[in-house]
C-alpha atoms as a PDB file:
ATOM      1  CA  UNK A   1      16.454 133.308  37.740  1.00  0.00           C
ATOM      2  CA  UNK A   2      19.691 133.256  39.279  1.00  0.00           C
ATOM      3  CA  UNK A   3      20.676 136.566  37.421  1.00  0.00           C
ATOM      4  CA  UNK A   4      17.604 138.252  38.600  1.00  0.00           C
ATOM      5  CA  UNK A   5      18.042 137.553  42.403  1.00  0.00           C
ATOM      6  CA  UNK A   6      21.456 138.601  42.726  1.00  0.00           C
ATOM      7  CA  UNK A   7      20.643 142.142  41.446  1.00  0.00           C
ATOM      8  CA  UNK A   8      17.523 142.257  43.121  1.00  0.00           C
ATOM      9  CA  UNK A   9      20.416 141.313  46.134  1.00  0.00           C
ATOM     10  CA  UNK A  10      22.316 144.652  44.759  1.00  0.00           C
ATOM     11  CA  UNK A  11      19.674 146.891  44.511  1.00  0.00           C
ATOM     12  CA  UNK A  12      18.439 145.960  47.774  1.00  0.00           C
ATOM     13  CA  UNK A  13      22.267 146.547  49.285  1.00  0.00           C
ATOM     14  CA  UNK A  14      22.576 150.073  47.775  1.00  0.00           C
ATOM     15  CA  UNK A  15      19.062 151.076  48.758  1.00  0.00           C
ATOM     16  CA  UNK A  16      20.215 150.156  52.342  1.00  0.00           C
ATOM     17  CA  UNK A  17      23.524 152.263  52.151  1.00  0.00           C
ATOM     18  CA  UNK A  18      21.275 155.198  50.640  1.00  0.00           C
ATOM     19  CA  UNK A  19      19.203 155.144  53.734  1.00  0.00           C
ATOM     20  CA  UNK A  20      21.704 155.146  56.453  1.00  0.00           C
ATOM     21  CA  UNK A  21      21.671 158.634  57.028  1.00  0.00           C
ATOM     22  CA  UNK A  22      19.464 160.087  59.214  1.00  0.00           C
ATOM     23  CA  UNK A  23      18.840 162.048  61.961  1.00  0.00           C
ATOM     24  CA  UNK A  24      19.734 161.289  65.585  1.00  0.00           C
ATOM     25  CA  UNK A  25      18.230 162.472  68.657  1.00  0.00           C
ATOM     26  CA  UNK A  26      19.775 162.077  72.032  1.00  0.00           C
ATOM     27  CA  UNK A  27      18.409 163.359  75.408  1.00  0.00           C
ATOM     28  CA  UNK A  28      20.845 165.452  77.335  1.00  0.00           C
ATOM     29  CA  UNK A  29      18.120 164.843  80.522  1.00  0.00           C
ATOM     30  CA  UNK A  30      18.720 161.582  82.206  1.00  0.00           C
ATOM     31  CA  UNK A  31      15.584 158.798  81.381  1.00  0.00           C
ATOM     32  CA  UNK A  32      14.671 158.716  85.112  1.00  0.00           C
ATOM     33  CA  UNK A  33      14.054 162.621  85.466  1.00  0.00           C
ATOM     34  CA  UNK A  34      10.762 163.967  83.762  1.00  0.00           C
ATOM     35  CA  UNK A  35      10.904 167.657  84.561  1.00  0.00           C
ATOM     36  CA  UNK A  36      13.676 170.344  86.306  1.00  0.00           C
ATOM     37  CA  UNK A  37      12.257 173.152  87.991  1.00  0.00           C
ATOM     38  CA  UNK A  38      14.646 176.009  87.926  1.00  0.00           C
ATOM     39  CA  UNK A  39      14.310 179.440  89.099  1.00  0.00           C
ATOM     40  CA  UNK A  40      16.712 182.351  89.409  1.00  0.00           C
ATOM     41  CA  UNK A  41      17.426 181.033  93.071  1.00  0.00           C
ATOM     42  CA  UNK A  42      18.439 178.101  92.772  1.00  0.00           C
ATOM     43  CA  UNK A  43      20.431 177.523  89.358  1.00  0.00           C
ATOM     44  CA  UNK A  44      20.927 173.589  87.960  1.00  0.00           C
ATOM     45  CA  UNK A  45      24.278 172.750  87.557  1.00  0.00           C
ATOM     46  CA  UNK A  46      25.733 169.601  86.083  1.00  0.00           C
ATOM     47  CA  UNK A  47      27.415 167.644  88.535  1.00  0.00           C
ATOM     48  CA  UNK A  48      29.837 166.398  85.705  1.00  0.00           C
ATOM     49  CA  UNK A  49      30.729 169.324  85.250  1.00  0.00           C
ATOM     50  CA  UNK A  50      33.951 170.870  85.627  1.00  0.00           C
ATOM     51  CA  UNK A  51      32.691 174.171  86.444  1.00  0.00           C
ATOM     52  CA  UNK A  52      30.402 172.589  88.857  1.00  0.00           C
ATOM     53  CA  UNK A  53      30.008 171.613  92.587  1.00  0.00           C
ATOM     54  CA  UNK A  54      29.954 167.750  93.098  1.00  0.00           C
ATOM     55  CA  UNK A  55      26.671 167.548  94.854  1.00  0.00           C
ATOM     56  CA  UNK A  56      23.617 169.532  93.695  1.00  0.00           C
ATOM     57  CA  UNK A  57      22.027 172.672  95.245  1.00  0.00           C
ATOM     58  CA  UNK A  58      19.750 172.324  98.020  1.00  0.00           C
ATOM     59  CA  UNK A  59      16.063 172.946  97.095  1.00  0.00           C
ATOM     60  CA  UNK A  60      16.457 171.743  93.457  1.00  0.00           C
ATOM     61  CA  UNK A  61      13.214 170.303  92.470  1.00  0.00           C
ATOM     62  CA  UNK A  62      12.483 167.900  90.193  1.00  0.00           C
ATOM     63  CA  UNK A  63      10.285 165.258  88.625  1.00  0.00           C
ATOM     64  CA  UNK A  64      10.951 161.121  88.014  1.00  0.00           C
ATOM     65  CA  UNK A  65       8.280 159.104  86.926  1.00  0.00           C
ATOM     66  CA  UNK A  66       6.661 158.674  89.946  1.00  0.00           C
ATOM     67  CA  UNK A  67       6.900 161.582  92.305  1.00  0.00           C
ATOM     68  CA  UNK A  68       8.610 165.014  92.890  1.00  0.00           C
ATOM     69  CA  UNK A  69      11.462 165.260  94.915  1.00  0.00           C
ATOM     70  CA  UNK A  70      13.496 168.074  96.063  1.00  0.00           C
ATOM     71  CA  UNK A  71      17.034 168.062  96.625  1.00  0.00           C
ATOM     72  CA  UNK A  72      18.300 167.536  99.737  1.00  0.00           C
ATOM     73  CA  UNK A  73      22.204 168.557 101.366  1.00  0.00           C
ATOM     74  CA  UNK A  74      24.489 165.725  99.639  1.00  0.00           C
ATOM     75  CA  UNK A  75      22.424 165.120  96.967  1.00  0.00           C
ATOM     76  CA  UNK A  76      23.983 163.669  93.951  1.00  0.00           C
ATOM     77  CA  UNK A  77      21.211 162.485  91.909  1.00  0.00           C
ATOM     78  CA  UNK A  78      22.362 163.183  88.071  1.00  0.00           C
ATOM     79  CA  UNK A  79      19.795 165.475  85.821  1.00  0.00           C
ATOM     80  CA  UNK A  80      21.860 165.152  82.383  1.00  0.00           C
ATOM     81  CA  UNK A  81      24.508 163.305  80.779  1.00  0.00           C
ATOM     82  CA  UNK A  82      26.685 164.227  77.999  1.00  0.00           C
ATOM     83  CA  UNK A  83      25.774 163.649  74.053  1.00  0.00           C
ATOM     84  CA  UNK A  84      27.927 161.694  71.100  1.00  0.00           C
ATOM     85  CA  UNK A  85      28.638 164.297  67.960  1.00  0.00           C
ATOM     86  CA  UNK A  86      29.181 163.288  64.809  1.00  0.00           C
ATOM     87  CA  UNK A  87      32.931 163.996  65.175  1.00  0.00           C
ATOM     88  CA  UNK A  88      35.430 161.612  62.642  1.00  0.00           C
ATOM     89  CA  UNK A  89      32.172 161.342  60.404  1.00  0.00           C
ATOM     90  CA  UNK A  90      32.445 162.702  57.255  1.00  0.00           C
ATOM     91  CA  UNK A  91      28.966 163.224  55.984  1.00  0.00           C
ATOM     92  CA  UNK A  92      29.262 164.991  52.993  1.00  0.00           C
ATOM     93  CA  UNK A  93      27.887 168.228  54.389  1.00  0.00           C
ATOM     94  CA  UNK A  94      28.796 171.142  56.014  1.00  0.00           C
ATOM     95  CA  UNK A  95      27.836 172.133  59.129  1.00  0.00           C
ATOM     96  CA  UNK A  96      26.187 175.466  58.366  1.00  0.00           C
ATOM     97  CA  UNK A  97      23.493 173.580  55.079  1.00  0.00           C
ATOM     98  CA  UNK A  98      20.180 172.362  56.214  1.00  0.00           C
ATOM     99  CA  UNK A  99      21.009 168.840  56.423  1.00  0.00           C
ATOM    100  CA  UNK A 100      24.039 169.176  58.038  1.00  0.00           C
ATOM    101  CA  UNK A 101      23.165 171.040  60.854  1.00  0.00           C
ATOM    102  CA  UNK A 102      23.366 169.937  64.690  1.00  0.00           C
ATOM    103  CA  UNK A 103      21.172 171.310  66.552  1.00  0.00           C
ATOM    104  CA  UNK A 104      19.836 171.530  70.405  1.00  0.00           C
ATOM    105  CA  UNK A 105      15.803 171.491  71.084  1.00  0.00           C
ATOM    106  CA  UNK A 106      14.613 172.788  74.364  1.00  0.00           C
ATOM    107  CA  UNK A 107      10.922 172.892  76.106  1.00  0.00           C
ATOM    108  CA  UNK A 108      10.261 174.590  79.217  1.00  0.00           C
ATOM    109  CA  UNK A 109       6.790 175.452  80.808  1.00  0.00           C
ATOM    110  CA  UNK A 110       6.763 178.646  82.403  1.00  0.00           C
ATOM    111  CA  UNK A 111       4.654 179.725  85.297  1.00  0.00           C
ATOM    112  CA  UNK A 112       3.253 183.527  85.537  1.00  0.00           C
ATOM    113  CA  UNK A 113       6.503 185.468  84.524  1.00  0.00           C
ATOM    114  CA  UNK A 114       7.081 188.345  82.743  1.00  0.00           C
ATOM    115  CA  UNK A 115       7.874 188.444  78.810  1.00  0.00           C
ATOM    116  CA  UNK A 116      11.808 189.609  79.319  1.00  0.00           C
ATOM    117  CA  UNK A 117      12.521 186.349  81.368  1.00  0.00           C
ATOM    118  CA  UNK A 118      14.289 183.434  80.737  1.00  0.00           C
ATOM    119  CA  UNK A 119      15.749 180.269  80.880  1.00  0.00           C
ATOM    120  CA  UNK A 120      19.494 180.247  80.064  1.00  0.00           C
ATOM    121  CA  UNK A 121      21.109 177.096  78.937  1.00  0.00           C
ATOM    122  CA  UNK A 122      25.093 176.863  78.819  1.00  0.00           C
ATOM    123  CA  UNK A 123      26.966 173.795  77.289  1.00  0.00           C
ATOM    124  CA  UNK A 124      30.994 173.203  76.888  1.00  0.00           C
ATOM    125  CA  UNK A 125      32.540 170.184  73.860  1.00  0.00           C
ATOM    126  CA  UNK A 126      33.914 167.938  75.596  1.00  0.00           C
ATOM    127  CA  UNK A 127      36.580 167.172  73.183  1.00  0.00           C
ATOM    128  CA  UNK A 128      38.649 163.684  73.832  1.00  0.00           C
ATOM    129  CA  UNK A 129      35.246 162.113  75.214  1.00  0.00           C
ATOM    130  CA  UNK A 130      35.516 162.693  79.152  1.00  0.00           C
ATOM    131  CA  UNK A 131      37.157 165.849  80.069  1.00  0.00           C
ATOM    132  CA  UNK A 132      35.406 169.247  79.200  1.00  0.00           C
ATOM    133  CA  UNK A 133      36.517 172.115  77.990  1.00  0.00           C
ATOM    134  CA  UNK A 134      38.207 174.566  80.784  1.00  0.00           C
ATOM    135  CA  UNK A 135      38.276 177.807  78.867  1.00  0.00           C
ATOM    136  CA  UNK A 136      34.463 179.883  79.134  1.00  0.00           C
ATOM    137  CA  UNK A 137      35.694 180.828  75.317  1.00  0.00           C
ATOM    138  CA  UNK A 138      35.193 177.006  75.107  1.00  0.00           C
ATOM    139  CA  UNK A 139      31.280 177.069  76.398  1.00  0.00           C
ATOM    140  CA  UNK A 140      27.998 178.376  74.176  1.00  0.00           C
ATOM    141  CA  UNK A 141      24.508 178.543  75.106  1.00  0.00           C
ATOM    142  CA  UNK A 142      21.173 179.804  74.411  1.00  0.00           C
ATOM    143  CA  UNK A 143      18.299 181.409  76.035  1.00  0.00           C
ATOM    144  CA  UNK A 144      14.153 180.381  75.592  1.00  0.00           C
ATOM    145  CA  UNK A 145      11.941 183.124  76.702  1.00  0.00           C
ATOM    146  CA  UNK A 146       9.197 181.655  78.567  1.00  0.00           C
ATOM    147  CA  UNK A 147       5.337 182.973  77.485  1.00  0.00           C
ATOM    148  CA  UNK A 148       3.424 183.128  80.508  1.00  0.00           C
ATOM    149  CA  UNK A 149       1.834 179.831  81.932  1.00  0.00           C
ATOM    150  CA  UNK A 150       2.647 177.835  78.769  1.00  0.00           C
ATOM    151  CA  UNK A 151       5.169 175.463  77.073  1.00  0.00           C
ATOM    152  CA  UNK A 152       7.621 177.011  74.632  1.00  0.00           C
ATOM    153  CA  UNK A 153      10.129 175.101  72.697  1.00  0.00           C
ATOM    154  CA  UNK A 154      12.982 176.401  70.872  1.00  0.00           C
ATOM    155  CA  UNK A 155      15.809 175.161  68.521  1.00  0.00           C
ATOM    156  CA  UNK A 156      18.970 176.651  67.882  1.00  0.00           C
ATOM    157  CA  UNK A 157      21.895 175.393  65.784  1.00  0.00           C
ATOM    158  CA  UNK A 158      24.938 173.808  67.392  1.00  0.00           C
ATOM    159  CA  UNK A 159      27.987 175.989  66.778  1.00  0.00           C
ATOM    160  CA  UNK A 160      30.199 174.249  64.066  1.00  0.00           C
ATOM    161  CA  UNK A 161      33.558 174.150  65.810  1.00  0.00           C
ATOM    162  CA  UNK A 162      31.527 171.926  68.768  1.00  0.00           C
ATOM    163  CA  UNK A 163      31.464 169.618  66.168  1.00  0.00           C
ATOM    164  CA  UNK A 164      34.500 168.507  66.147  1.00  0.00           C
ATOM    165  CA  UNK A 165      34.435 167.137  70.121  1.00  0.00           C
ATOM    166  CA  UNK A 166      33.087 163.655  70.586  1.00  0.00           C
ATOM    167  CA  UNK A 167      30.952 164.834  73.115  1.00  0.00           C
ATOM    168  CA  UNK A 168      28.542 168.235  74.279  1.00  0.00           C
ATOM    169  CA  UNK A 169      27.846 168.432  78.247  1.00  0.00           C
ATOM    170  CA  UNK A 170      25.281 170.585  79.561  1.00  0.00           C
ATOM    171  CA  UNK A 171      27.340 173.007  82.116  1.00  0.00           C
ATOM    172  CA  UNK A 172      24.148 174.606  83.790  1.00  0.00           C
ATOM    173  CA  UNK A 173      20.428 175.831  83.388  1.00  0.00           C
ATOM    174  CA  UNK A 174      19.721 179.041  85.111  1.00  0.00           C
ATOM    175  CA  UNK A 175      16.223 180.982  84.687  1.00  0.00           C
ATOM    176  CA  UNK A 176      15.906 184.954  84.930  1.00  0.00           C
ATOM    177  CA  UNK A 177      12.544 184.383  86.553  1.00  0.00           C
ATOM    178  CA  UNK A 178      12.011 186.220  89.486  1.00  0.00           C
ATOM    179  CA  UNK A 179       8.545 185.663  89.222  1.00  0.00           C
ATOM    180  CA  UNK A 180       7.921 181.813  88.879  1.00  0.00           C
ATOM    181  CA  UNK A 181       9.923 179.175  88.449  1.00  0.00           C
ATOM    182  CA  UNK A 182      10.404 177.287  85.178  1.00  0.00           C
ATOM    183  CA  UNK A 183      10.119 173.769  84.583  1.00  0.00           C
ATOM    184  CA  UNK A 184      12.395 172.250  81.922  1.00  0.00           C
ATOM    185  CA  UNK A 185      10.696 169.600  80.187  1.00  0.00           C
ATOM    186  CA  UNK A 186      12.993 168.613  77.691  1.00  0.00           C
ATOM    187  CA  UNK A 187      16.596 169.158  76.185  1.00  0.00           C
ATOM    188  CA  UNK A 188      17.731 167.161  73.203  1.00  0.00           C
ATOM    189  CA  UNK A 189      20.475 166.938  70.764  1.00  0.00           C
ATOM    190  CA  UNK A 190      19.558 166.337  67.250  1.00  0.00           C
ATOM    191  CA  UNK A 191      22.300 165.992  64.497  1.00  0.00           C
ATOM    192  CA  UNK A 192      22.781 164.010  61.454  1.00  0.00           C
ATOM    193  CA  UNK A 193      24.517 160.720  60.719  1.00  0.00           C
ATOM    194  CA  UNK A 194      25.529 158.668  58.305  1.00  0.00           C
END
């Protein structure tokens, strides 16, 4: 009896260790903000960010769990924070196979704007954990075409030599609109651990 719980014990153990990888996913968006409204006005800019002003822009609106608010002079409410990588893991995988992949999920709603508008996203590695990047050869981004007057979410892989910074910052969120402005709903980081 003895015999059969300890390897029932063992099993159990390397089932565990089999199942520790996974998939993360971390929100670049603060929990306290629901929504950003951006529009080709008034861009969204990181206030962590090194290529950033410290306060936000006037007129930035956006959306806690309660009530809209719009940015006033001063204002130094924080929209994002910066994601953990999976840098000094060794998975197993490369960045570039289907497991191994990092990648960044966006969803904006769109208002009435035309089909060759968008919303621009621009992130820097920030490589020892606090300072980012200085070089713009440093930064990547993405854009998400909004459809007119509904929600579009896109993914895009996570450029491999990111990867090896601790952490990605989101440097700013412009939209092409001139239109309508774009609400972004969501921005998430989604890589896999072990």
């Amino acid at each position: 009896m003895k015999k059969l719980f300890l390897v029932s014990l063992v099993a159990c153990s390397m089932l565990t260790s089999a199942f520790a990888e996974r998939w993360r996913v971390q929100d670049f968006i603060n929990s306290g903000i629901s929504s950003i409204q951006v529009s080709n006005t008034i861009p969204v800019t990181n206030i962590l960010s090194a290529f950033s002003y410290t306060t936000n822009t006037v007129g930035i609106i956006y959306t806690n769990s309660l009530i809209q608010n719009t940015t006033a002079a001063g204002d130094v409410t924080a929209f994002f924070h910066d994601v953990n990588t999976s840098a000094g893991v060794d998975s197993g995988r490369s960045h570039t196979n289907a497991l191994g992949t990092a990648r960044i999920v966006a969803t904006i709603v769109s208002g009435s704007i035309g089909s060759s508008e968008s919303c621009i996203f621009t992130f820097s590695q920030v490589p020892d954990g606090d300072n980012e990047a200085t070089t713009a050869a440093e930064r990547f981004g993405f854009g998400v075409v909004g459809v007119n007057g509904s929600t579009t979410t896109v993914s895009t892989n996570v450029p491999s030599w990111v990867l090896d910074a601790t952490k990605v910052r989101v440097v700013s969120v412009v939209s092409t609109s001139t239109n309508a402005a774009i609400k972004v709903k969501s921005l998430r980081f989604v890589d896999w651990v072990q």
